[in-house]
Protein backbone atom coordinates (compact mmCIF):
# COMPACT_ATOMS: atom_id res chain seq x y z
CA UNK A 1 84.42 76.39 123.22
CA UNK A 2 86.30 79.43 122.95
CA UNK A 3 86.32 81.63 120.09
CA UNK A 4 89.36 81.37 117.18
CA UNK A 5 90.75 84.02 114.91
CA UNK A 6 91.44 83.25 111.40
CA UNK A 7 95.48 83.63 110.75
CA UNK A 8 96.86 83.74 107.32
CA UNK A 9 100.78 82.75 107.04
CA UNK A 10 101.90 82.87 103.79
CA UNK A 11 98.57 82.08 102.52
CA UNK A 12 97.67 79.24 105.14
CA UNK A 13 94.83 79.54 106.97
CA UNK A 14 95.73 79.00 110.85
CA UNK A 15 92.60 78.91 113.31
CA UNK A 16 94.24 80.02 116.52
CA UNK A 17 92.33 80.49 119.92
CA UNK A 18 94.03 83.36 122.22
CA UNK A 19 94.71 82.70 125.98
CA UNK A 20 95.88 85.81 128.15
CA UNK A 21 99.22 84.94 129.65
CA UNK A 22 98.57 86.16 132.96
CA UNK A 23 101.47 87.56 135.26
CA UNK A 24 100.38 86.56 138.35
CA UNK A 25 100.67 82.86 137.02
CA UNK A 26 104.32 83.41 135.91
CA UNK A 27 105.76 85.70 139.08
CA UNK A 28 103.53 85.11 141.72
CA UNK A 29 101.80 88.15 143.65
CA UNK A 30 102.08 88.94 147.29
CA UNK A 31 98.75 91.33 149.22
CA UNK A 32 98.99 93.75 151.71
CA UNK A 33 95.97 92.82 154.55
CA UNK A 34 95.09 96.33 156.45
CA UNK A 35 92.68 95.77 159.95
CA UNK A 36 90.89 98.25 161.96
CA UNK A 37 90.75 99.13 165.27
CA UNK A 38 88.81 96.32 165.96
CA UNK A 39 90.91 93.93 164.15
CA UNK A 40 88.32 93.82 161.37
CA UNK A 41 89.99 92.99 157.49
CA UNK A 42 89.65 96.54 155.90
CA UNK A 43 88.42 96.52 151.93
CA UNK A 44 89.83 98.71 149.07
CA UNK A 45 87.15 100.96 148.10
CA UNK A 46 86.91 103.47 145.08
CA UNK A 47 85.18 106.87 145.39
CA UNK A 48 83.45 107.59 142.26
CA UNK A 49 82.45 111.15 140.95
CA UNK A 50 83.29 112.58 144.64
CA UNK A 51 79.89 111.00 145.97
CA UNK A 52 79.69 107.11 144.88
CA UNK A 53 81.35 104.62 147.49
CA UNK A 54 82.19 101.89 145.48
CA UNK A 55 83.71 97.98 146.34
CA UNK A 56 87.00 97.53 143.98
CA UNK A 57 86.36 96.46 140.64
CA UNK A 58 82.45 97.57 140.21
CA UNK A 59 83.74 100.28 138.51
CA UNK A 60 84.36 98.33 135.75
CA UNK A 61 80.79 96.88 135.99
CA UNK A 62 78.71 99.78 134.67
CA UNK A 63 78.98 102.95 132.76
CA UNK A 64 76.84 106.06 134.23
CA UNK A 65 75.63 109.28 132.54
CA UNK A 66 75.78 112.72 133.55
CA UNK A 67 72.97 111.95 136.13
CA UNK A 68 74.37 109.14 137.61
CA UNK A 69 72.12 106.65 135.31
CA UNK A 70 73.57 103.32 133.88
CA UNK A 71 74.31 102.93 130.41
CA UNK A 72 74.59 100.12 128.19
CA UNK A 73 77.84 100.01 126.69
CA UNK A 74 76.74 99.70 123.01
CA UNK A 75 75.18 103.16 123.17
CA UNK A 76 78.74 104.59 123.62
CA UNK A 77 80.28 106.33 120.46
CA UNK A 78 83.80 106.80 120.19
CA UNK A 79 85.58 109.79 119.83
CA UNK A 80 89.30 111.50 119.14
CA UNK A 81 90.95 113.80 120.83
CA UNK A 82 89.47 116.42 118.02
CA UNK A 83 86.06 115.41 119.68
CA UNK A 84 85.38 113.83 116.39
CA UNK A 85 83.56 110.37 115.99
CA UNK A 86 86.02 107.53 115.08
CA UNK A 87 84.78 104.31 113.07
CA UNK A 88 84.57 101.16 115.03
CA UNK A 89 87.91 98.72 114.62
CA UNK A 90 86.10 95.33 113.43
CA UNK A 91 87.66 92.15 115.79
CA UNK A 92 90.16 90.37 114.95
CA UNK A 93 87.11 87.42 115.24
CA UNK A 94 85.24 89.28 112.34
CA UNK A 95 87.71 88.72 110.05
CA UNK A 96 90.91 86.96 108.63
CA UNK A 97 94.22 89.12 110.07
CA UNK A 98 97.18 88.38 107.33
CA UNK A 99 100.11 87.72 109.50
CA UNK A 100 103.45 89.09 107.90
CA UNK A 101 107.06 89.42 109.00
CA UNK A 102 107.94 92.59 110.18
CA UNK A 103 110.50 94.73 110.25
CA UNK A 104 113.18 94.99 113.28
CA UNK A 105 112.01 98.44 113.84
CA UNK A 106 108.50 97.35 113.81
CA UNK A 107 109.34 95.36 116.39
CA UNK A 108 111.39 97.06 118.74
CA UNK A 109 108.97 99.97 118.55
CA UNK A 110 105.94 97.77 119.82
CA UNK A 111 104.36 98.90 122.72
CA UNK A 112 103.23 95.49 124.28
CA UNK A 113 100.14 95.85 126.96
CA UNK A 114 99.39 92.03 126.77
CA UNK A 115 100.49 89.12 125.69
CA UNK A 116 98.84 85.92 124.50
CA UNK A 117 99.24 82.12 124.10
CA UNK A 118 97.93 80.83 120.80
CA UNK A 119 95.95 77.27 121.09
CA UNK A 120 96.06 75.76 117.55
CA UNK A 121 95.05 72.62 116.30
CA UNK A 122 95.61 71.81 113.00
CA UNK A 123 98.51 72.74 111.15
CA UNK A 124 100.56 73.90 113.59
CA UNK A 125 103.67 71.37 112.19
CA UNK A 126 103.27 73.81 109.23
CA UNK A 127 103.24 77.03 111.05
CA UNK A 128 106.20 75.93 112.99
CA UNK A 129 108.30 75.26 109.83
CA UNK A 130 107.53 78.28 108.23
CA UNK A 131 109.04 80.68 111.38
């Protein structure tokens, strides 16, 4: 079972689980295939640090230090652009988010990276009347 934020509306609680909306699902997606010499499929590579040949994606996979040495992601601090450490942002699974309307220059100054599909169970008949 997936995890659910807590929502309050107007003071009604509203467990909601999140689903990426994924583009490739709404628009479709075309590829580009690339063969060698031999007719072999190439693969997309990334070159890491000038020396690491690495399949796409592993990037993502593992963090290295200065000498090349993976690191566990919760060892990582953040920091601003000052170099200064920032607190840690608790998740929006830690704790109840108070939903409110905002204003229309809230919204058209949003800069939207992702966007999500709520699942809710109960009282969504309520949550519907009040937007």
């Amino acid at each position: 079972m997936a995890r659910k934020a807590d929502l309050l509306v107007n003071g009604q609680s509203i467990l909601a689980e999140f689903k990426k909306v994924d583009r490739k699902k709404i628009y479709g997606w075309s590829t580009i295939e690339i063969f060698d010499e031999n007719g072999s499929k190439c693969k997309l590579s990334g070159l890491a640090e000038g020396q690491y040949v690495l399949p796409l994606g592993s990037t993502a996979l593992v963090s290295l230090n200065s000498k090349g040495e993976a690191i566990s992601k919760s060892t990582l601090i953040g920091i601003n652009s000052d170099g200064e450490k920032v607190e840690k942002v608790p998740s929006i699974y830690d704790q109840k988010v108070i939903l409110r309307e905002a204003s229309i220059d809230e919204y058209l100054s949003m800069a939207v990276k992702s966007v999500y599909q709520l699942k809710i169970d109960e009282n969504k008949d309520a949550l519907l009347k009040e937007l």
